[in-house]
Protein backbone atom coordinates (compact mmCIF):
# COMPACT_ATOMS: atom_id res chain seq x y z
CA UNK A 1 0.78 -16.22 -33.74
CA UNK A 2 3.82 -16.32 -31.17
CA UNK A 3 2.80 -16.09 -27.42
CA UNK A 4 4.37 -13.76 -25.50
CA UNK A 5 6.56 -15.34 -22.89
CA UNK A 6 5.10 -15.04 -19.21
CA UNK A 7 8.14 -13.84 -17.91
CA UNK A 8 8.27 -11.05 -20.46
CA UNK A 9 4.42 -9.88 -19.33
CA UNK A 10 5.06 -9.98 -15.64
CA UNK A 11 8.28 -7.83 -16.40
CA UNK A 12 6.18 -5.42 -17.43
CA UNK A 13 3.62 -5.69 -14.94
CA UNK A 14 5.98 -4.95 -12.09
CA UNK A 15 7.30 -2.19 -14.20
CA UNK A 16 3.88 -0.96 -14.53
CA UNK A 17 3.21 -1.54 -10.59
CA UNK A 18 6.62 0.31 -9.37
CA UNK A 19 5.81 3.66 -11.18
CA UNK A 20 2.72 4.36 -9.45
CA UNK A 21 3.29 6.08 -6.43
CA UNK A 22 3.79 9.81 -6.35
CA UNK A 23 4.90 12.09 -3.72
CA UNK A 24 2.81 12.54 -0.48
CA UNK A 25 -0.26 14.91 -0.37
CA UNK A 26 -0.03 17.09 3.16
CA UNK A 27 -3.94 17.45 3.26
CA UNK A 28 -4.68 14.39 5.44
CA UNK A 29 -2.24 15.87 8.27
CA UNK A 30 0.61 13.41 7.54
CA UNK A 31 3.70 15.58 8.21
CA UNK A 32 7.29 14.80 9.64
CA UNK A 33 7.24 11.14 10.13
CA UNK A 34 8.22 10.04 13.19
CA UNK A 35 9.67 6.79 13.71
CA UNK A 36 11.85 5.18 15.91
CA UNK A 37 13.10 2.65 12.54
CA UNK A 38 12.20 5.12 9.54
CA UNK A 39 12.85 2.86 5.76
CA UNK A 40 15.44 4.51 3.85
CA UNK A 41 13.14 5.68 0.98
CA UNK A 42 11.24 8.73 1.47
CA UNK A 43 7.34 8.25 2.50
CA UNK A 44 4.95 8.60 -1.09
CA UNK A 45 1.82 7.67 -1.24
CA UNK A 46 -0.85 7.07 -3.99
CA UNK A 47 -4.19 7.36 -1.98
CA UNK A 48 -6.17 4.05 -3.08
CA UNK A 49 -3.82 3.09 -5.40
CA UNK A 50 -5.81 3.94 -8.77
CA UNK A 51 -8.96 3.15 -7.22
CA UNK A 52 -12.00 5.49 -6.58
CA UNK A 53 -11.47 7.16 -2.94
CA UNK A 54 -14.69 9.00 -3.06
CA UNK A 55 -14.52 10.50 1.08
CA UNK A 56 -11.82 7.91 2.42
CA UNK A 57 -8.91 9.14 0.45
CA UNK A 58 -7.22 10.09 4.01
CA UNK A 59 -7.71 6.57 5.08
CA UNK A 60 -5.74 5.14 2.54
CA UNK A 61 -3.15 7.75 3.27
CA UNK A 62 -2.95 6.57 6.59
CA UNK A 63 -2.80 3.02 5.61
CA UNK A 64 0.05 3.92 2.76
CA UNK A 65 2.12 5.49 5.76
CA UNK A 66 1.99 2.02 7.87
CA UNK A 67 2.03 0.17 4.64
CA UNK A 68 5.83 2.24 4.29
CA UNK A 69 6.83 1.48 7.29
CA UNK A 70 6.36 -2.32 7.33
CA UNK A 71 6.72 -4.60 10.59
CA UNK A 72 5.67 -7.71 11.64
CA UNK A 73 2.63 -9.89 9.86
CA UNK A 74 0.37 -9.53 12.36
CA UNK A 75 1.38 -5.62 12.43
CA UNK A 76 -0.11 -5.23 8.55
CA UNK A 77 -2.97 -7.50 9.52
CA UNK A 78 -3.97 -4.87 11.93
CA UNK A 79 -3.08 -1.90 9.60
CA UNK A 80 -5.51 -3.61 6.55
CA UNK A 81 -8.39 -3.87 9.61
CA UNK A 82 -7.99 -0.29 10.42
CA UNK A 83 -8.40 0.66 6.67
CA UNK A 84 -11.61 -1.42 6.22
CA UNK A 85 -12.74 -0.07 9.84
CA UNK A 86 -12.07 3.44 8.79
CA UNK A 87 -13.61 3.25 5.23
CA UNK A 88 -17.35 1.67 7.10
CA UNK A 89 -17.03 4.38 9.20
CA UNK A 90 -17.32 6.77 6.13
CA UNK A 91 -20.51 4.96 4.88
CA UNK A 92 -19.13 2.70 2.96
CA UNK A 93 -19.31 -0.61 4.20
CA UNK A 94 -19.18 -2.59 0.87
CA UNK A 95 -16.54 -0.90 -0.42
CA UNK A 96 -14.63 -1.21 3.17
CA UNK A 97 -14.49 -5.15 2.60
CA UNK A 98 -13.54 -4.82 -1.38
CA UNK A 99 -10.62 -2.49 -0.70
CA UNK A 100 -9.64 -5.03 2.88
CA UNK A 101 -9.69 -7.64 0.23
CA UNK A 102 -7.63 -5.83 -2.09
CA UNK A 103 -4.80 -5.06 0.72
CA UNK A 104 -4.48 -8.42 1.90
CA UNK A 105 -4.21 -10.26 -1.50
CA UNK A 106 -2.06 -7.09 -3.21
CA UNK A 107 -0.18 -5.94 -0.11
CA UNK A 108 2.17 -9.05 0.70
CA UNK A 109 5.38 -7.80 0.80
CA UNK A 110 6.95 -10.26 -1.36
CA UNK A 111 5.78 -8.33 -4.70
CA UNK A 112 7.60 -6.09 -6.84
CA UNK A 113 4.74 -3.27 -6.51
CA UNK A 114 4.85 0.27 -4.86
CA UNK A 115 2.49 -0.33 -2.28
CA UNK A 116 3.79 -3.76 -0.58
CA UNK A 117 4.06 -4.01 3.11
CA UNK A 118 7.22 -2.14 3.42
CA UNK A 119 7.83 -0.39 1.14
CA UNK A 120 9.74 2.26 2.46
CA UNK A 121 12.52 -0.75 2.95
CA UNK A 122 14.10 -1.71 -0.27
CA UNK A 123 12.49 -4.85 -2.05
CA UNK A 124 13.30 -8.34 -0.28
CA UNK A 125 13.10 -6.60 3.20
CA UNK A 126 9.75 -8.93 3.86
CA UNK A 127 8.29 -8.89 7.09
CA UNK A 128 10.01 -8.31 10.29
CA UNK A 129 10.21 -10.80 13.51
């Protein structure tokens, strides 16, 4: 049997992980974005990304919109602490550290996926100073 090439599977991954997001939902409240440096790319969102959202959905909207924006490091460390802070608050404190640990192992802004740190910014725009 021939092995598929690793290259060839992560390919498809990131293909996979750059068609998730769809356009953003108004019911949280998010509307006209202000921002003194808004990305290029228009502001989408895709709640928990694929994950169960059960009451917190608006929390993860809230995170996405940060998440777009992008900044410094210690700007997205903050953001993934407000998610997990927001999600206990919502009665779920197991789930709040499962989905922290989720953002700060999936969220570096160095992948090819639609919900990096930055992602508003086309890809390579990393963190900022």
């Amino acid at each position: 049997m021939k092995k598929i090439p690793r290259h060839s599977i992560f390919a498809a991954l990131c293909v996979l992980l750059s068609s998730c997001c769809t356009a953003i939902d108004n019911k949280c409240g998010i509307e006209g974005i202000q921002s003194d440096d808004k990305p290029p790319k228009p502001f989408k969102t895709d709640g928990c990304s694929m994950s169960p959202d059960f009451n917190f959905g608006c929390c993860c909207v809230e995170h996405d919109l940060v998440y777009w924006k992008g900044g410094t490091a210690e700007e997205r460390k903050k953001a993934d602490m407000e998610l997990r802070q927001c999600i206990a608050e919502k009665d779920h404190p197991y789930l709040a550290n499962v989905y922290y640990l989720g953002v700060r192992l999936g969220g570096n802004p160095y992948l090819p996926a639609c919900w990096r740190w930055g992602f508003g910014w086309p890809y390579g725009h990393g963190y900022d100073e």
